[in-house]
Protein backbone atom coordinates (compact mmCIF):
# COMPACT_ATOMS: atom_id res chain seq x y z
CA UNK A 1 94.12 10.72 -40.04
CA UNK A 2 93.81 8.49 -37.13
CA UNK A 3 93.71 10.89 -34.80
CA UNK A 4 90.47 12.38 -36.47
CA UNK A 5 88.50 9.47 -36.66
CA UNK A 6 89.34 9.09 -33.23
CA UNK A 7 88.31 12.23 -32.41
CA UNK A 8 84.69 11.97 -34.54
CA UNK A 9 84.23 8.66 -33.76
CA UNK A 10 82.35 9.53 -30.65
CA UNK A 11 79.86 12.22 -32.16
CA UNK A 12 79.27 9.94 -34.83
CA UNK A 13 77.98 7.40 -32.23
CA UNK A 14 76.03 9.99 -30.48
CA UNK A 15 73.93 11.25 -33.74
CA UNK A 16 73.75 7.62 -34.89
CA UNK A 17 71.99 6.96 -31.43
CA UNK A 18 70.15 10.46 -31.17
CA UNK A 19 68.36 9.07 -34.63
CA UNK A 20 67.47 5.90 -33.57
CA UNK A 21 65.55 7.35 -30.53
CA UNK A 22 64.18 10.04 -32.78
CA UNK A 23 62.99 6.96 -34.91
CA UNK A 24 61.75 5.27 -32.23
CA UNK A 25 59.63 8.00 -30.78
CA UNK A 26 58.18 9.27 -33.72
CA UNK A 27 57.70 6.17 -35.55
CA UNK A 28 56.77 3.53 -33.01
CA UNK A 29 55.73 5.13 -29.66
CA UNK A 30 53.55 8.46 -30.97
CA UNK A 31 51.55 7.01 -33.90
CA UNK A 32 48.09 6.40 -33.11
CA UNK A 33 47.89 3.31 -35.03
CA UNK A 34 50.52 1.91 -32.99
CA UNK A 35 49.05 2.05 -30.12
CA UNK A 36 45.38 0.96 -31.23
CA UNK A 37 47.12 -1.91 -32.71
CA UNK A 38 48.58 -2.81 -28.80
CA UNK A 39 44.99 -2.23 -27.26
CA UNK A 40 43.19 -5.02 -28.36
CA UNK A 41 44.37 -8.52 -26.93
CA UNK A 42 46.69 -10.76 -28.83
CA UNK A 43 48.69 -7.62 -30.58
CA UNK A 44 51.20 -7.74 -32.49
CA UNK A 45 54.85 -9.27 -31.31
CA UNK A 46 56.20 -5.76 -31.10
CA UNK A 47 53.21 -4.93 -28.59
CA UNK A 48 55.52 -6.00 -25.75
CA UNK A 49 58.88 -3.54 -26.63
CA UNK A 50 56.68 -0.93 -27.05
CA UNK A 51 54.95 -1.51 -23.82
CA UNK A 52 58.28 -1.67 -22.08
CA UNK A 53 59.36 1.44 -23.69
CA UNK A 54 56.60 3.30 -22.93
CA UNK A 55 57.23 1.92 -19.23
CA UNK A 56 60.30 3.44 -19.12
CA UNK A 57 59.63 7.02 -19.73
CA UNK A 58 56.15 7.12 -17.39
CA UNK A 59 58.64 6.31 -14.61
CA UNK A 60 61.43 8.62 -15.93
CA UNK A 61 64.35 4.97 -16.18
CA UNK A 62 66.07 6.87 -18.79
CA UNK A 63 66.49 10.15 -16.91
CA UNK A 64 67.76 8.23 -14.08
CA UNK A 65 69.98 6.22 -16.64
CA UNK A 66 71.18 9.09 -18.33
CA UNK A 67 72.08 11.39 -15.00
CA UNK A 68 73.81 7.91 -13.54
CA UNK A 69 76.03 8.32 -16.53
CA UNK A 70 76.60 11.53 -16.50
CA UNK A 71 78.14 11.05 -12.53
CA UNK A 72 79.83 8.32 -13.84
CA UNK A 73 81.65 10.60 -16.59
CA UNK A 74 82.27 13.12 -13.54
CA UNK A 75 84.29 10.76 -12.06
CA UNK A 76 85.40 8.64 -14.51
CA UNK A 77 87.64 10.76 -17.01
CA UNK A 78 87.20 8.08 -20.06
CA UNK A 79 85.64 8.84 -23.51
CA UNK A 80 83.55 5.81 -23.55
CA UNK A 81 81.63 7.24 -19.95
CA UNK A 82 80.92 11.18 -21.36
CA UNK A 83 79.82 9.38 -24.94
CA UNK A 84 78.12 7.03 -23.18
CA UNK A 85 76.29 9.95 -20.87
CA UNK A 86 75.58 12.22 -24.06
CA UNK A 87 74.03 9.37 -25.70
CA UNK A 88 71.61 8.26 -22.83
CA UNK A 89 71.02 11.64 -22.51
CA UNK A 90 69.81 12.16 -25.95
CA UNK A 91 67.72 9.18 -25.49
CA UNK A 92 65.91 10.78 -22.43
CA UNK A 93 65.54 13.63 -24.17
CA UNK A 94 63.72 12.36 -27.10
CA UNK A 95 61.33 9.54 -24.85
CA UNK A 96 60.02 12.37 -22.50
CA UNK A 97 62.76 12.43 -19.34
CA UNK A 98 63.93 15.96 -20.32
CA UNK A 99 65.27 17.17 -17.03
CA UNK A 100 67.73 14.19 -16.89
CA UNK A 101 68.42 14.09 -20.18
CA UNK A 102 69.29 17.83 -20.66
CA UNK A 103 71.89 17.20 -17.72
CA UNK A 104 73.52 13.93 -18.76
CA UNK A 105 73.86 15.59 -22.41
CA UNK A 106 75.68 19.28 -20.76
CA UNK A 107 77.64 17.12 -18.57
CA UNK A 108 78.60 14.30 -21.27
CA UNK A 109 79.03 17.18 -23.89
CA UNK A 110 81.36 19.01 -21.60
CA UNK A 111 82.94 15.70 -20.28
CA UNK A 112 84.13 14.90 -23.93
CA UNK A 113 85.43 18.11 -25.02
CA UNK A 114 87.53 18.65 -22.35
CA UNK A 115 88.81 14.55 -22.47
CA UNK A 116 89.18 14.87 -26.52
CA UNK A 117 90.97 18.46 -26.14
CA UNK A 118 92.17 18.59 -22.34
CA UNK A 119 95.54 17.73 -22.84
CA UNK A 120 96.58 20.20 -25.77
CA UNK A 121 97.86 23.35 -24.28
CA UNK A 122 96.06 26.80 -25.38
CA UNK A 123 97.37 29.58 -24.93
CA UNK A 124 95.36 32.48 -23.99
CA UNK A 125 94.25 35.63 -26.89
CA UNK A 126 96.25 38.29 -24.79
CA UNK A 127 99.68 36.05 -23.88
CA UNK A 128 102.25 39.17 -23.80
CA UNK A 129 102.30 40.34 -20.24
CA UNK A 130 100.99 44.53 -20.10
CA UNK A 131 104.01 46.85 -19.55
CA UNK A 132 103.96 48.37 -15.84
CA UNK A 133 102.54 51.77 -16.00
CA UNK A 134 104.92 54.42 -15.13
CA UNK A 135 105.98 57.60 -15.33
CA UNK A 136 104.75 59.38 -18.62
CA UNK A 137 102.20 56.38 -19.58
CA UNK A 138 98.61 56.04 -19.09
């Protein structure tokens, strides 16, 4: 049983996040009352976040977050770096930095598959070696 939570832990933590950016686009950065409420001086408190988030995606910081993590779970063959690469990845991908994000998410996915299930031997569909063809056999 450990070994499964183990094992889902990660993609657990990577739809948890994949939500909250969801959340976050489509409930604080795309409504147009949000952002009439930031025009006029003296907003509200949450004026500033949004600001800053907005910030973020017009000069693509978490596309160039999300491929920085994705090089980092090139090199560095931990669960924590391809989790951490799908998950900034799905953030770019929901606040605009597609490119990025698509990358860091293919390389992250990939990254933790092959961490999660590397080490367990497969064995190919067709393991029985083909018999030589000879004399009499096609």
């Amino acid at each position: 049983m450990k070994s499964v939570v183990r094992t889902a832990l990660p993609w657990a933590v990577i739809v948890a996040v994949a939500a909250v950016a969801a959340l976050t686009r489509y409930a604080f950065i795309e409504p147009p009352p949000m952002a009439h409420a930031c025009e006029a001086q003296g907003g509200p408190w949450w004026c500033g976040v949004r600001e800053a988030v907005v910030q973020g995606f017009l000069h693509n910081a978490y596309g160039y977050a999300a491929v920085l993590a994705a090089l980092l779970a090139v090199f560095w063959r931990h669960t924590f770096a391809a989790a951490l690469a799908v998950c900034l990845g799905a953030i770019a991908l929901q606040l605009y930095c597609y490119e990025g994000g698509a990358l860091a998410v293919l390389i992250g996915t990939l990254r933790l598959v092959r961490v999660q299930y590397g080490g367990k031997a497969m064995s190919p569909p067709c393991a029985t070696p083909a018999a030589p063809a000879g004399p009499g056999r096609g």
